[in-house]
C-alpha atoms as a PDB file:
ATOM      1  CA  UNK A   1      -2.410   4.120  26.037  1.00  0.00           C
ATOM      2  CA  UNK A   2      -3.394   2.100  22.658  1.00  0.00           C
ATOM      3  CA  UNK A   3      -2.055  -1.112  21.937  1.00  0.00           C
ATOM      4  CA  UNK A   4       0.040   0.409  19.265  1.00  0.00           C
ATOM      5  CA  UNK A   5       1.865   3.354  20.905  1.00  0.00           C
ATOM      6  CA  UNK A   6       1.618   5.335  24.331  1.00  0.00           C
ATOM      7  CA  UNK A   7       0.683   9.114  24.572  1.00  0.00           C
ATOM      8  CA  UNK A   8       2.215  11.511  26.842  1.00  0.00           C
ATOM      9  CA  UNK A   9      -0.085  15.116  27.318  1.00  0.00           C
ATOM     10  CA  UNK A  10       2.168  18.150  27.940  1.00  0.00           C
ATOM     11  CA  UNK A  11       1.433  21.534  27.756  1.00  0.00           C
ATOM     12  CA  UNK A  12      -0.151  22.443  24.585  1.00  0.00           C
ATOM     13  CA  UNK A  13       0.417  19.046  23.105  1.00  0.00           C
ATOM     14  CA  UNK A  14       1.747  15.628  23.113  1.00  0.00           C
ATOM     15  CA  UNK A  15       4.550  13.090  22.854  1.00  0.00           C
ATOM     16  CA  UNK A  16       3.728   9.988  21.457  1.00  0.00           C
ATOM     17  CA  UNK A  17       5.878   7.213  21.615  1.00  0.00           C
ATOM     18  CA  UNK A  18       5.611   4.115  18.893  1.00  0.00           C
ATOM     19  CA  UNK A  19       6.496   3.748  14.963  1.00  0.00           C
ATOM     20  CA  UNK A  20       5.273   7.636  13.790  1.00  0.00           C
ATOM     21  CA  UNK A  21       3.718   5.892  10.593  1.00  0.00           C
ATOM     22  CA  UNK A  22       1.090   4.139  13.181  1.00  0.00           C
ATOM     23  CA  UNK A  23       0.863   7.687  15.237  1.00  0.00           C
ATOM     24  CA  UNK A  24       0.113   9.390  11.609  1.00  0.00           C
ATOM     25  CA  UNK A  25      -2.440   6.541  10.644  1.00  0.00           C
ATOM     26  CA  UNK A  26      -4.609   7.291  13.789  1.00  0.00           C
ATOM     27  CA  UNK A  27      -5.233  11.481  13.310  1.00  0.00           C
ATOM     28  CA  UNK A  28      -7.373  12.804  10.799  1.00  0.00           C
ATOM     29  CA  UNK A  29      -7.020  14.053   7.523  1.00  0.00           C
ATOM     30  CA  UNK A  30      -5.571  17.968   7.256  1.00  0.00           C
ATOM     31  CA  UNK A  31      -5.311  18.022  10.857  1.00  0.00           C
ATOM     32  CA  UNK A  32      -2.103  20.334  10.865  1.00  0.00           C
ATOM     33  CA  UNK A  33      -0.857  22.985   9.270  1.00  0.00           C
ATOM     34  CA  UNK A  34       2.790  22.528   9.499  1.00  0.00           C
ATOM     35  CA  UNK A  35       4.973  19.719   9.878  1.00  0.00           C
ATOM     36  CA  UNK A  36       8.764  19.879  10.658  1.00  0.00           C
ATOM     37  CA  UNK A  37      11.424  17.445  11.485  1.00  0.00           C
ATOM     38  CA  UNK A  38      14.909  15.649  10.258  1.00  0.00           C
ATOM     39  CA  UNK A  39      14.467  12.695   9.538  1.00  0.00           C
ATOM     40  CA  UNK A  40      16.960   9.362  10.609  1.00  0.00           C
ATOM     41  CA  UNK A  41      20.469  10.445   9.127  1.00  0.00           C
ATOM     42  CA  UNK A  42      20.133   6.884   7.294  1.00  0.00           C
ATOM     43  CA  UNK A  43      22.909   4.620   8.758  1.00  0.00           C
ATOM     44  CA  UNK A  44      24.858   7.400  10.106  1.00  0.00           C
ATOM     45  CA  UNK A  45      23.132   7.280  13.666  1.00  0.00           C
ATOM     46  CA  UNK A  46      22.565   3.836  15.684  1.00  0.00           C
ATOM     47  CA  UNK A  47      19.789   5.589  17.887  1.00  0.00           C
ATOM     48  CA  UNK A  48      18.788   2.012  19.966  1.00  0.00           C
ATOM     49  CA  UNK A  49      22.373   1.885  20.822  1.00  0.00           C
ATOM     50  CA  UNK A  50      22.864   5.517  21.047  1.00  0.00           C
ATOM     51  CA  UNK A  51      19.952   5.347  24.045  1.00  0.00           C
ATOM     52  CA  UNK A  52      22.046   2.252  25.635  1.00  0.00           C
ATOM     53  CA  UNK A  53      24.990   4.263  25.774  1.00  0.00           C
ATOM     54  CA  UNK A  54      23.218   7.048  27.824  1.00  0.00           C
ATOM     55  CA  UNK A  55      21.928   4.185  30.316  1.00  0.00           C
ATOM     56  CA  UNK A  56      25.193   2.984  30.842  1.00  0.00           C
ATOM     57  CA  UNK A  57      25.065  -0.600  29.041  1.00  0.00           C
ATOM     58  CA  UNK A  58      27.055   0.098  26.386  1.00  0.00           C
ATOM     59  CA  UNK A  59      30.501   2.253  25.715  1.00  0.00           C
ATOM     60  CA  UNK A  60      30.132   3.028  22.532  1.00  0.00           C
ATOM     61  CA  UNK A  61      27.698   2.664  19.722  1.00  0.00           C
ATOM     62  CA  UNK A  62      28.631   1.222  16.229  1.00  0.00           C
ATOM     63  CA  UNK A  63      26.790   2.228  12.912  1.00  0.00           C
ATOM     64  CA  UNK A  64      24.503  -0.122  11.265  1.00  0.00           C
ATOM     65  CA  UNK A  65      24.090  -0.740   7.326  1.00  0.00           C
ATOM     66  CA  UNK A  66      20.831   0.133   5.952  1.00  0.00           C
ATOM     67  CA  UNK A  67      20.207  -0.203   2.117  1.00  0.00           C
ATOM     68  CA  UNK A  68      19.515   3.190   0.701  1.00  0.00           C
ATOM     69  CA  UNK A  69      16.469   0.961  -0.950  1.00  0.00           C
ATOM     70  CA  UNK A  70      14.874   0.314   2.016  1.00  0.00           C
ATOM     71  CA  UNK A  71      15.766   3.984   3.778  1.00  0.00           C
ATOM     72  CA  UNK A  72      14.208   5.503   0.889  1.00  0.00           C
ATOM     73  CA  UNK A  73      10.684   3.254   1.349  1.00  0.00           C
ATOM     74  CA  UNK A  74      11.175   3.781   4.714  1.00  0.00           C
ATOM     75  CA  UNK A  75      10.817   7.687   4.335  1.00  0.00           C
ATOM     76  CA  UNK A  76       8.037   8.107   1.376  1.00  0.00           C
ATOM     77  CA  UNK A  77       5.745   5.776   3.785  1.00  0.00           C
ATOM     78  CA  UNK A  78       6.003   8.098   6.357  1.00  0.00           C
ATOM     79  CA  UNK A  79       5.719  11.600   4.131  1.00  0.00           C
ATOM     80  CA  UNK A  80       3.175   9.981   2.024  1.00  0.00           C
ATOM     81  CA  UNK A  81       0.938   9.694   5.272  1.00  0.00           C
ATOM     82  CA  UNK A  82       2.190  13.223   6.087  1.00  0.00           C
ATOM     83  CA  UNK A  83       0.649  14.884   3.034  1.00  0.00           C
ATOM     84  CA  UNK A  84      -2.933  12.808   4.295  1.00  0.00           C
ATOM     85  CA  UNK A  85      -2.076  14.799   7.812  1.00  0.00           C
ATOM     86  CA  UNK A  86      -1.075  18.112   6.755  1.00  0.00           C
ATOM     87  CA  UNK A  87      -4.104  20.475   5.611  1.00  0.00           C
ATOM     88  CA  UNK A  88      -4.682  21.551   2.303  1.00  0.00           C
ATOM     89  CA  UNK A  89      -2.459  24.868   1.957  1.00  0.00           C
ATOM     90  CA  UNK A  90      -0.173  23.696   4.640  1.00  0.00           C
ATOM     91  CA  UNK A  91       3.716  22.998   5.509  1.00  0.00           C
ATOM     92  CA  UNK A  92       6.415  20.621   5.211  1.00  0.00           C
ATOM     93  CA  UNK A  93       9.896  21.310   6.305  1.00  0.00           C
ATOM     94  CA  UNK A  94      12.652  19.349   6.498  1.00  0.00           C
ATOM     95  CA  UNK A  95      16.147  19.262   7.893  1.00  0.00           C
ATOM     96  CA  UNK A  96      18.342  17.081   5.739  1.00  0.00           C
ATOM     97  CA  UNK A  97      21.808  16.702   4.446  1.00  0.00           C
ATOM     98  CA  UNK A  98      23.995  14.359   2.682  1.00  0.00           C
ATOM     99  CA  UNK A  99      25.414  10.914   3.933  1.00  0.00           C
ATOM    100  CA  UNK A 100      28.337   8.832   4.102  1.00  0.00           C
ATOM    101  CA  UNK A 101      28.058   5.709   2.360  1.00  0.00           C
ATOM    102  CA  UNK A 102      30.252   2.769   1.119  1.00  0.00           C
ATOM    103  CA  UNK A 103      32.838   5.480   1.501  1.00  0.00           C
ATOM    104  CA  UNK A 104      31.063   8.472  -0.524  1.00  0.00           C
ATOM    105  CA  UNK A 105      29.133  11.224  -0.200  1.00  0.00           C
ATOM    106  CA  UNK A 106      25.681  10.537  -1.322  1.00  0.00           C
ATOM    107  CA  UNK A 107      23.804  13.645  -2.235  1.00  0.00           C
ATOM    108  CA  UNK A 108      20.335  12.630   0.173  1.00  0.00           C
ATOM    109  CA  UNK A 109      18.399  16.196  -0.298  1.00  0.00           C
ATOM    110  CA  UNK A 110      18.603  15.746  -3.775  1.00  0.00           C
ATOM    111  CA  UNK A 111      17.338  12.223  -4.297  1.00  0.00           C
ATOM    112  CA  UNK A 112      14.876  13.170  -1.169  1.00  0.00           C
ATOM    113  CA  UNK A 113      13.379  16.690  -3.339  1.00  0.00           C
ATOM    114  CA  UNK A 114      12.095  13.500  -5.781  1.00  0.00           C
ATOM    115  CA  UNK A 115      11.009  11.781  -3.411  1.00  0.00           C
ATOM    116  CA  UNK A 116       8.567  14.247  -2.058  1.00  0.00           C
ATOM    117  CA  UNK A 117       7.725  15.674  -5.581  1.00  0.00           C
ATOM    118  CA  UNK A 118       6.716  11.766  -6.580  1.00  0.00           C
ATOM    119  CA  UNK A 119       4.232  11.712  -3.414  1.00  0.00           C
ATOM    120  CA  UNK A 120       2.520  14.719  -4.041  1.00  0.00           C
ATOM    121  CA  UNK A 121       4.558  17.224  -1.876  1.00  0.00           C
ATOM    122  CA  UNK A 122       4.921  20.622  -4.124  1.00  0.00           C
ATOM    123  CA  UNK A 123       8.464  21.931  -3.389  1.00  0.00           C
ATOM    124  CA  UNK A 124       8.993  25.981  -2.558  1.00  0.00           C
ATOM    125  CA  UNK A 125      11.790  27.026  -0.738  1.00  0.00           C
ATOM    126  CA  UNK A 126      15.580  25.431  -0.418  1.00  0.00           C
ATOM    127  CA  UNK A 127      17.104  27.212   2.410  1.00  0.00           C
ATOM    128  CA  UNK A 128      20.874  26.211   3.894  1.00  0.00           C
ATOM    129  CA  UNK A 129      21.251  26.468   7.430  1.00  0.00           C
ATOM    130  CA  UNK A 130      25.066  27.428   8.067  1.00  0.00           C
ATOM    131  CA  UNK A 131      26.573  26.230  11.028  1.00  0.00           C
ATOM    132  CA  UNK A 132      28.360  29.050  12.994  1.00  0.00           C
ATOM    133  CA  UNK A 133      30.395  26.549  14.534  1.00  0.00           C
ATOM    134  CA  UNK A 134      32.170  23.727  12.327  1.00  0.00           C
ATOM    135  CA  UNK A 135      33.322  20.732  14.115  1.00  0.00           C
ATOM    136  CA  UNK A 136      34.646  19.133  10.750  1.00  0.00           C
ATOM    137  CA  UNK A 137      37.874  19.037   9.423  1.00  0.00           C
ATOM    138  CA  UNK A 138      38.285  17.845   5.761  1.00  0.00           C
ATOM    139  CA  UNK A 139      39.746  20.982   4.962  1.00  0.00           C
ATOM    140  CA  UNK A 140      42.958  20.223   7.090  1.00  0.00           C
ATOM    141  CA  UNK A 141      43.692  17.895   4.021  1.00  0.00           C
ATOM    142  CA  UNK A 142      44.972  20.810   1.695  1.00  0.00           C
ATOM    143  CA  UNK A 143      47.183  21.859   4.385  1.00  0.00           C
ATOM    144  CA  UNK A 144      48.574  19.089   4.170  1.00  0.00           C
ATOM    145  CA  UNK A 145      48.755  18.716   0.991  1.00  0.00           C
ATOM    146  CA  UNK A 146      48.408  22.059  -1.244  1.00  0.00           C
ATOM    147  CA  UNK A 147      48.175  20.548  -4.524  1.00  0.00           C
ATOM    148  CA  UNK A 148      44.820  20.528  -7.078  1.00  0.00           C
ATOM    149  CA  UNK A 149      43.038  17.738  -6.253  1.00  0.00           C
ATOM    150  CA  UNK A 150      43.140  17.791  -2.336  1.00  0.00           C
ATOM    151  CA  UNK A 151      40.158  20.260  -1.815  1.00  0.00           C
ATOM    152  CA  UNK A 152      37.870  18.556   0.715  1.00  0.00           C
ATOM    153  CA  UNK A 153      35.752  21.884   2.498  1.00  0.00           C
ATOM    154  CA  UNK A 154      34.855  21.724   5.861  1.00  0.00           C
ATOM    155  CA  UNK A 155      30.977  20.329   6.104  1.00  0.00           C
ATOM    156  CA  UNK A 156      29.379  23.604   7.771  1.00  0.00           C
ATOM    157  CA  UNK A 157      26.261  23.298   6.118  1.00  0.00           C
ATOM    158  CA  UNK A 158      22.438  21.355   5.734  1.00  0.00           C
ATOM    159  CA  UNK A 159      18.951  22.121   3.830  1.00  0.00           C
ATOM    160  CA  UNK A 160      16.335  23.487   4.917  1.00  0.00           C
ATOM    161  CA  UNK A 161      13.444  22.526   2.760  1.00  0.00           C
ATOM    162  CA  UNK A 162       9.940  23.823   2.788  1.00  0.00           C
ATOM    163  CA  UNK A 163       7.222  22.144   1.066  1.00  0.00           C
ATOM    164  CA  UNK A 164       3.743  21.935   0.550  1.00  0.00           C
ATOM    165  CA  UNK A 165       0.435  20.120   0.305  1.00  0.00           C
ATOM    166  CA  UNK A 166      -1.665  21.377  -2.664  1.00  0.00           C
ATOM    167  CA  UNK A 167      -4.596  23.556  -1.362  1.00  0.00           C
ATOM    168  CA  UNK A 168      -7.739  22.853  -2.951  1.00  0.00           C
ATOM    169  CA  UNK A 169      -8.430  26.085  -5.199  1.00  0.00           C
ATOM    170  CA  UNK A 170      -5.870  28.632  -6.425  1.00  0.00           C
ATOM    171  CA  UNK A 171      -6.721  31.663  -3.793  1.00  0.00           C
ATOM    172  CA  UNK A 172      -6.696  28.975  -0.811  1.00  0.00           C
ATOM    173  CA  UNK A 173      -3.336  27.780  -1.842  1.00  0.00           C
ATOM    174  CA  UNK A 174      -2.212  29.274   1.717  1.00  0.00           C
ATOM    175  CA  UNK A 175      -2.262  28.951   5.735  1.00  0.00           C
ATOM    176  CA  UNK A 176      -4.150  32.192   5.754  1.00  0.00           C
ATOM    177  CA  UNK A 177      -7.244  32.435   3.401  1.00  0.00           C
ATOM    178  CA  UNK A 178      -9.236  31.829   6.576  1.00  0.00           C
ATOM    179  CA  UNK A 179      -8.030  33.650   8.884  1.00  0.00           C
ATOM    180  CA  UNK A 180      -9.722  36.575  10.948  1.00  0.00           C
ATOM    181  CA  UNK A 181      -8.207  40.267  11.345  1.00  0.00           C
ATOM    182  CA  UNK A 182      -7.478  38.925  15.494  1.00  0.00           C
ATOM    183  CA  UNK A 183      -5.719  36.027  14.043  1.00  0.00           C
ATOM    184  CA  UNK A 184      -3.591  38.121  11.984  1.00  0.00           C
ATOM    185  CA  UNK A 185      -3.225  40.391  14.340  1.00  0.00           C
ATOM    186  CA  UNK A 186      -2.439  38.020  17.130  1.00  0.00           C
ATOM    187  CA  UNK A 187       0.308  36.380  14.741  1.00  0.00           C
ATOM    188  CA  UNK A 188       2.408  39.734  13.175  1.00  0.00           C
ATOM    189  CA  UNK A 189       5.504  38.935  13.430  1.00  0.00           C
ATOM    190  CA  UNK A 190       8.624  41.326  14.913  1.00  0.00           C
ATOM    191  CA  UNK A 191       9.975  43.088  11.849  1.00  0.00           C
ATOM    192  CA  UNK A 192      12.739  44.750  13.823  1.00  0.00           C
ATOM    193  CA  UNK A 193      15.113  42.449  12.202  1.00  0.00           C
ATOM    194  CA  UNK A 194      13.642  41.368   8.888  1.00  0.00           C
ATOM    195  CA  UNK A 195      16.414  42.823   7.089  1.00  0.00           C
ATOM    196  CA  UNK A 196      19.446  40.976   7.925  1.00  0.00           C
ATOM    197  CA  UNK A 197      19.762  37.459   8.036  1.00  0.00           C
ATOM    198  CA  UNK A 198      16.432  36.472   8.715  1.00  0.00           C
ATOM    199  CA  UNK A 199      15.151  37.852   4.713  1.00  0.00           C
ATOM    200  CA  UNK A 200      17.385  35.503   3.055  1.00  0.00           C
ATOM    201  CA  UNK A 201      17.657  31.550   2.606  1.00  0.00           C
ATOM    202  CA  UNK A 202      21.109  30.944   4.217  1.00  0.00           C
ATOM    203  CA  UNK A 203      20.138  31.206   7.867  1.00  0.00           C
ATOM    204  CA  UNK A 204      22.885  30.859  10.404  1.00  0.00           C
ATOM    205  CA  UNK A 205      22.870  29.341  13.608  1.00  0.00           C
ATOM    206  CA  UNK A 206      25.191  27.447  16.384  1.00  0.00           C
ATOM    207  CA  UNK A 207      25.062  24.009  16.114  1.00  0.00           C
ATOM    208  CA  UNK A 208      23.802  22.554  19.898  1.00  0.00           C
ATOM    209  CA  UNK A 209      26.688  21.430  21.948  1.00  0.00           C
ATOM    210  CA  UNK A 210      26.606  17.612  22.786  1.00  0.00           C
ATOM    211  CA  UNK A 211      26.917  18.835  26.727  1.00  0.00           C
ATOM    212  CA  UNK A 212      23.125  20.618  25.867  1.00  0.00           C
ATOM    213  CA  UNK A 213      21.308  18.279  24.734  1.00  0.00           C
ATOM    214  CA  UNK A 214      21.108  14.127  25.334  1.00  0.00           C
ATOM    215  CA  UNK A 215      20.311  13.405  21.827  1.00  0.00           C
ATOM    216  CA  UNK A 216      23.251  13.087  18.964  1.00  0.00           C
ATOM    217  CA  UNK A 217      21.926  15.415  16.321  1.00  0.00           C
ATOM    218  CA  UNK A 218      19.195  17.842  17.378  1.00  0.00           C
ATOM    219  CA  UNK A 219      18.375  21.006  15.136  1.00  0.00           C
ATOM    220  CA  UNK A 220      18.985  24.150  16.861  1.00  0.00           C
ATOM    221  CA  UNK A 221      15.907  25.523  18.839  1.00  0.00           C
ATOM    222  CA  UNK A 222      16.756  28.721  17.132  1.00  0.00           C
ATOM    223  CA  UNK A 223      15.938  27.300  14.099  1.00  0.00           C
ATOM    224  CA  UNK A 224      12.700  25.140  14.766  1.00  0.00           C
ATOM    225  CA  UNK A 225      11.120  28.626  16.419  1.00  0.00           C
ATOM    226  CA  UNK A 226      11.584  30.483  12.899  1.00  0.00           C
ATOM    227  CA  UNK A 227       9.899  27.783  11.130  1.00  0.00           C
ATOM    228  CA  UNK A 228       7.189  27.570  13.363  1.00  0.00           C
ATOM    229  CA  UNK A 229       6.998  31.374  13.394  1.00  0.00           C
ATOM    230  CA  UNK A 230       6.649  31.926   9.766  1.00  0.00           C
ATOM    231  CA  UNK A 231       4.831  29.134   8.930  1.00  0.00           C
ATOM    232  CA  UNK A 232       2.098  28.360  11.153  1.00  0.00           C
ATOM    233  CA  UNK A 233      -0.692  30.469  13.745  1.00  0.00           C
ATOM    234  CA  UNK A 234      -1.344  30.331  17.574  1.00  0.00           C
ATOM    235  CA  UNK A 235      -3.439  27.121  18.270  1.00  0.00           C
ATOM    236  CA  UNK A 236      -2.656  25.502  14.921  1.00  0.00           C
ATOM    237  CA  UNK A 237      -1.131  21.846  15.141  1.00  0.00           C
ATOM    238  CA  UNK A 238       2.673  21.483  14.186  1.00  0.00           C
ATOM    239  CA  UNK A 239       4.073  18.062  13.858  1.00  0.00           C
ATOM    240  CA  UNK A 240       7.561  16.256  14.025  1.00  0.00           C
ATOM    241  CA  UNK A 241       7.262  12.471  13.450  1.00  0.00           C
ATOM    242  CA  UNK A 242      10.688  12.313  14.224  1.00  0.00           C
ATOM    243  CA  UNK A 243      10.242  14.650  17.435  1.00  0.00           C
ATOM    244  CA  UNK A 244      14.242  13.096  19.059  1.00  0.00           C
ATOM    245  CA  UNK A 245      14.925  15.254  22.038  1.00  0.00           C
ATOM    246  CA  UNK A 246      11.792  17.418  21.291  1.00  0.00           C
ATOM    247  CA  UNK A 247      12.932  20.911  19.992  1.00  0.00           C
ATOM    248  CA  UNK A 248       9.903  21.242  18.005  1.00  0.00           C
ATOM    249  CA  UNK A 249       7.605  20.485  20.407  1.00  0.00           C
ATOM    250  CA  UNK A 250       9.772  22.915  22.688  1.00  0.00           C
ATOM    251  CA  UNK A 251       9.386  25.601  19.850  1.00  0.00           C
ATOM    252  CA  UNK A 252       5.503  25.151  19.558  1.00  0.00           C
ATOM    253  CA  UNK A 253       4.781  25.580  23.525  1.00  0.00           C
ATOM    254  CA  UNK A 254       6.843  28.852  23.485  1.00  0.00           C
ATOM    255  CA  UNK A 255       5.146  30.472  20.694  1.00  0.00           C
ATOM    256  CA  UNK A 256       1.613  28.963  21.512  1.00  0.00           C
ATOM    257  CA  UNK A 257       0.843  26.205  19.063  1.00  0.00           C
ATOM    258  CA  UNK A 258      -0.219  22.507  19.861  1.00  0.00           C
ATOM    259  CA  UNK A 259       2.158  19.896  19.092  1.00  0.00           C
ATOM    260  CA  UNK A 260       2.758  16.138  18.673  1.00  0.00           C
ATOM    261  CA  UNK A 261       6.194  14.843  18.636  1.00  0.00           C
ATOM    262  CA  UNK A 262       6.835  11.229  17.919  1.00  0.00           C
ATOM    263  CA  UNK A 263       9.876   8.698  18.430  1.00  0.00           C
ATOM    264  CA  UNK A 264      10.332   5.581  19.331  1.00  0.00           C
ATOM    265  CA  UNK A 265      12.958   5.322  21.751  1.00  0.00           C
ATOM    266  CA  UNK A 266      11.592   5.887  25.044  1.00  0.00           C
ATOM    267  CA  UNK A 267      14.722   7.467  26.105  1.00  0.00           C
ATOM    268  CA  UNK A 268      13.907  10.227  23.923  1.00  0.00           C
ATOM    269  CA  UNK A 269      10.206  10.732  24.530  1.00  0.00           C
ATOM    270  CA  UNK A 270      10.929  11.055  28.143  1.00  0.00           C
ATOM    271  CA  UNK A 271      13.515  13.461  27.790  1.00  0.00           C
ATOM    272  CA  UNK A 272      11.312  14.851  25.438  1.00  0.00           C
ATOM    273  CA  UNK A 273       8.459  15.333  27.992  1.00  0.00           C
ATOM    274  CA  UNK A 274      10.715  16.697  30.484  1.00  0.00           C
ATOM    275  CA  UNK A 275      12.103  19.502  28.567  1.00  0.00           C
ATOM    276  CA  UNK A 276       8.288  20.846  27.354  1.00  0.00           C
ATOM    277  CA  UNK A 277       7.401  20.863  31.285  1.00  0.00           C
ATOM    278  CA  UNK A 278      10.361  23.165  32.159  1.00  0.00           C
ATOM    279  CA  UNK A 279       9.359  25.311  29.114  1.00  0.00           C
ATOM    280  CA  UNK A 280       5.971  25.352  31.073  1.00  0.00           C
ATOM    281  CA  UNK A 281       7.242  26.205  34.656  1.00  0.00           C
ATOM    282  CA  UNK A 282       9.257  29.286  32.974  1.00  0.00           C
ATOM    283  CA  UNK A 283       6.562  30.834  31.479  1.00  0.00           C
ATOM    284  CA  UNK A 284       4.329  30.672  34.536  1.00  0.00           C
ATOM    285  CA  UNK A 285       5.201  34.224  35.590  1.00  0.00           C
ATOM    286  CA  UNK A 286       4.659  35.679  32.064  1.00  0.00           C
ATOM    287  CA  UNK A 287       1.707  36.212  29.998  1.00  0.00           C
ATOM    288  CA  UNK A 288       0.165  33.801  27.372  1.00  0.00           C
ATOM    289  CA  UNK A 289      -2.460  33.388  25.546  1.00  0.00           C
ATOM    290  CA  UNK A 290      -4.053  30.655  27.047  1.00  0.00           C
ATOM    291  CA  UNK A 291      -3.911  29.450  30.675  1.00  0.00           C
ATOM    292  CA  UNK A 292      -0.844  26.939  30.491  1.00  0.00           C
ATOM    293  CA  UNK A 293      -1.542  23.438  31.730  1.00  0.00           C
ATOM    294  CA  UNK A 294       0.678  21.219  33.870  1.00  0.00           C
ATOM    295  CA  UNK A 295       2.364  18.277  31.714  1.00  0.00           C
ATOM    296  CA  UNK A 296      -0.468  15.178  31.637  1.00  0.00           C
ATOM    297  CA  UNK A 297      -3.079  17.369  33.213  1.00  0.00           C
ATOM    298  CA  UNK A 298      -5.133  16.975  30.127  1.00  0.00           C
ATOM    299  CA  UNK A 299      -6.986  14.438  28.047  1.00  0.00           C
ATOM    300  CA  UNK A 300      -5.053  13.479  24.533  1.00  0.00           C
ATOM    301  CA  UNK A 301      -8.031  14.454  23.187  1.00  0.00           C
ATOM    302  CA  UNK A 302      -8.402  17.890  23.813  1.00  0.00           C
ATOM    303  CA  UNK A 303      -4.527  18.606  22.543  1.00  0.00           C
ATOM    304  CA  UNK A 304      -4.298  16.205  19.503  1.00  0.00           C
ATOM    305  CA  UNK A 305      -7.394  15.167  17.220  1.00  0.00           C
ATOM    306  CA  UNK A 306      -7.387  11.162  16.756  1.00  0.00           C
ATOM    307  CA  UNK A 307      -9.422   9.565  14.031  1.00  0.00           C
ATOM    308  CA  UNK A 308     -12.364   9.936  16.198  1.00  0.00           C
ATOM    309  CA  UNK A 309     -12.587  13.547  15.581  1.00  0.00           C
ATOM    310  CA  UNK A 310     -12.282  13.025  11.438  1.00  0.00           C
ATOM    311  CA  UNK A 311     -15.967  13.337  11.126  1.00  0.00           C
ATOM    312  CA  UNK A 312     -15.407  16.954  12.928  1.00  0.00           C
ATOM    313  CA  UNK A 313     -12.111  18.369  10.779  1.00  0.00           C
ATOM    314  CA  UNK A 314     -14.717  17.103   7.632  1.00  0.00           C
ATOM    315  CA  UNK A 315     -17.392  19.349   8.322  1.00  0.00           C
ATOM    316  CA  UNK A 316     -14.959  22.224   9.467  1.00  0.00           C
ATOM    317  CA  UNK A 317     -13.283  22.515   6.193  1.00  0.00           C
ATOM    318  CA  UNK A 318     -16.194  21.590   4.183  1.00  0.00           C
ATOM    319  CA  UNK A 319     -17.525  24.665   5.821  1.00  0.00           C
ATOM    320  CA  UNK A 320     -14.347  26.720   4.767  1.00  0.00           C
ATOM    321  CA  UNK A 321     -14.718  25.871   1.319  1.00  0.00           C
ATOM    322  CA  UNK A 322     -18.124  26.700   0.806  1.00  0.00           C
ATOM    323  CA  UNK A 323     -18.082  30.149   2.795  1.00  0.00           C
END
């Protein structure tokens, strides 16, 4: 416990919960190599009310106005403090899509592929995750209506976008310039079924069900395990400052990565918690690579670096870039 936010050991990693631009001031520099999350569907989602609706203290929950002004500062504070977090070489993705506002569409992954390009985030891959299932219904309005002019198609569709910090010389411009033959070998991914879907940048998945999950919009798991998969190793970091019901962190336990998720609804971080413990009792009867720990049995310290461990990270990568 700090005075700013709380930490919660689990597994392979943590849960923090508090404002994730205080949780990203406190870790080192290039501390992880990938970072993924979807950020606050500006004022689409009321998540404080959201949280009072699951406690029973409120029936519904009612949208609140944010200026797209202050949204957008809200977000390049928080990714500019990413790229500090994220090692040299390494991953961002993010899981965005546009927004209703004042009764429009505003195009949100375009404005936000600025936004990241302005901070220092290089941009590399734009990939649309299609939802198998659409819940949306514009279309129904050229049914009723079959005339030019009434084509509204059904919203079955959000980005995927993968960016990255800078690395410090051309040939270490990657996650893997250091890497041993075990590590590579330890990480090859299944190529069984490269070929389909998996090759290309339209990736489709089932949306989760609002019965399977407590929080309103959470990425598919699905989803969050490819990422992780393809861009990071065993034992590195990966990071989701806006960690919601905790499918990343879920993601990086299963495939043997450390992980901090943040939020700042306790509701969430709880439920958040709870989900990478049962993702630890399930794999107690199957083979890892490293002896899985009951949820809090650990010290933060030994999961997550905090600014005390700077000095350390320093001398690690001074020592990459001079061997």
């Amino acid at each position: 416990m700090t005075s700013d936010y709380e930490r919660f050991p689990v597994g392979r990693g943590e849960i923090a919960l508090g404002d994730c631009l205080t949780v990203l001031r406190s870790l080192p520099e290039g501390a992880a190599t990938l970072a993924v999350t979807s950020p606050p569907y500006h004022n689409a989602i009321n998540y404080e009310q959201h949280t009072q609706t699951l406690a029973g203290e409120k029936e519904r929950w009612e949208r609140i106005e944010i200026q797209y002004d202050e949204y957008r500062q809200f977000l390049m504070e928080r990714f500019k403090e990413l790229l500090r977090v994220v090692a040299p070489g390494g991953y961002n993705v993010v899981n965005i899509a546009p927004v209703s506002w004042q009764g429009r569409r505003v195009p949100l992954p375009f404005h936000f592929v600025g936004w990241m390009e302005e901070l220092g985030w290089v941009f590399r891959e734009d990939i649309v995750w299609e939802k198998t299932v659409a819940r949306d219904r514009r279309s129904g309005v050229l049914l009723q209506h079959p005339y030019p002019g009434y084509y509204y198609p059904s919203l079955v569709a959000e980005y995927v976008f993968v960016f990255q910090r800078p690395g410090e010389r051309r040939d270490r411009n990657n996650i893997y310039w250091h890497r041993s033959g075990a590590d590579r070998a330890a990480n090859e991914i299944d190529m069984s079924d490269y070929q389909g879907e998996k090759s290309k940048n339209v990736w489709r998945f089932r949306p989760v069900a609002p019965q399977e999950n407590i929080h309103p919009c959470p990425y598919p798991l699905e989803l969050v395990e490819r990422v992780v998969e393809f861009y990071s190793y065993k034992g590195d970091l990966v990071v989701d400052m806006f960690a919601g019901s905790g499918q990343t962190n879920v993601a990086a336990e299963r495939l043997g990565r450390r992980h901090l998720g943040i939020d700042i609804m306790r509701e969430y971080a709880d439920y958040a918690v709870g989900r990478v413990e049962d993702v630890i009792r399930d794999a107690d009867s199957e083979t890892v690579e490293t002896e899985p720990t009951t949820a809090r049995s650990r010290a933060a310290t030994d999961t997550v670096p905090d600014e005390a461990d700077s000095e350390t990270v320093a001398r690690e990568q001074s020592t990459r870039t001079t061997s």
